[in-house]
Protein backbone atom coordinates (compact mmCIF):
# COMPACT_ATOMS: atom_id res chain seq x y z
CA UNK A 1 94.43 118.76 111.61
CA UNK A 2 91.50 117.41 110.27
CA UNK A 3 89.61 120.48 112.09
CA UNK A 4 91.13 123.04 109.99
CA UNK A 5 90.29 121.65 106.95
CA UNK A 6 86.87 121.41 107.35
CA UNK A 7 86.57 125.06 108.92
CA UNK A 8 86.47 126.51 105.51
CA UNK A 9 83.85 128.51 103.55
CA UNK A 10 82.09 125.28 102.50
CA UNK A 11 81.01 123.78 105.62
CA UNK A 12 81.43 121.03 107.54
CA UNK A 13 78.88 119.07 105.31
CA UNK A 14 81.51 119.60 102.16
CA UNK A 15 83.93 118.07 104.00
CA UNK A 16 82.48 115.01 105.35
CA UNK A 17 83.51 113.02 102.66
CA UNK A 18 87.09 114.00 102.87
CA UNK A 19 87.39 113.73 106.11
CA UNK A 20 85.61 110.22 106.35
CA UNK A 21 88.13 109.11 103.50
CA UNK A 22 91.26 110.50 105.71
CA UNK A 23 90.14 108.46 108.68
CA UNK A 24 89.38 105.40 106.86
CA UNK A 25 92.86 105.51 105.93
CA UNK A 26 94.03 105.67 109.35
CA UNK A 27 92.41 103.03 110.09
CA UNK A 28 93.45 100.59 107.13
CA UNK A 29 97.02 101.54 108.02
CA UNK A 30 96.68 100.32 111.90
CA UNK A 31 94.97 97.15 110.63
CA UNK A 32 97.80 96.48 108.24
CA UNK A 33 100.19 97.44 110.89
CA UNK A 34 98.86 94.59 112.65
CA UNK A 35 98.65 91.99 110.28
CA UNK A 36 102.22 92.31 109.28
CA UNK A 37 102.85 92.03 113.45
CA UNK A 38 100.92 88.50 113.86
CA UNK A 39 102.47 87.62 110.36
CA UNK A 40 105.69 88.34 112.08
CA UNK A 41 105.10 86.34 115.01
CA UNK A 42 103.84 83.51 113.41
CA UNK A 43 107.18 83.15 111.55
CA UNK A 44 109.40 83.36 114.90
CA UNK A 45 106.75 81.24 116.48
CA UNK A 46 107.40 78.46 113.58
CA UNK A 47 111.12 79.37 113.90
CA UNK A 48 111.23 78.27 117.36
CA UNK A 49 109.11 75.07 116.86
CA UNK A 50 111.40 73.65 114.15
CA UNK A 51 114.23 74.29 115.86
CA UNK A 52 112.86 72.66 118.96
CA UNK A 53 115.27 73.97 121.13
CA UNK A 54 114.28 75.37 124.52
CA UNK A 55 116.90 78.38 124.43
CA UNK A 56 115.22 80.46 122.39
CA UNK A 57 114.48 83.95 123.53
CA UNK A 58 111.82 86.52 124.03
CA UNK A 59 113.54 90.26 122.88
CA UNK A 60 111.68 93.12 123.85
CA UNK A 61 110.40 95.19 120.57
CA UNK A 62 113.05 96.97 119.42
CA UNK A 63 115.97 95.30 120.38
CA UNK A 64 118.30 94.53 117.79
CA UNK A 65 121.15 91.71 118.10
């Protein structure tokens, strides 16, 4: 994808910067993917502490109740 876009008239020195903006939101997306994931298990984590109760149990992602 990011190939055709740079195959133009202009270069591939005019596109640099677009491209290098694209990918740099890729990457801010899989980093905020992943905060809100260890966010996520930190509040089942504390969940499970408070309720201190040795039957809680480990779904597999994606599972629903």
């Amino acid at each position: 994808m990011l190939e055709t876009v740079c195959d133009d008239t202009r270069g591939r020195e005019a596109c640099g910067p677009v491209s290098l903006g694209i990918a740099w939101t890729f990457i801010e997306v899989r980093i905020a993917r992943g905060a809100a994931k260890l966010r996520a298990e930190d509040v089942v984590l504390e969940a499970a502490a408070i309720a201190d109760d040795g039957r809680i149990l480990e779904r597999p992602m994606g599972m629903s109740l």
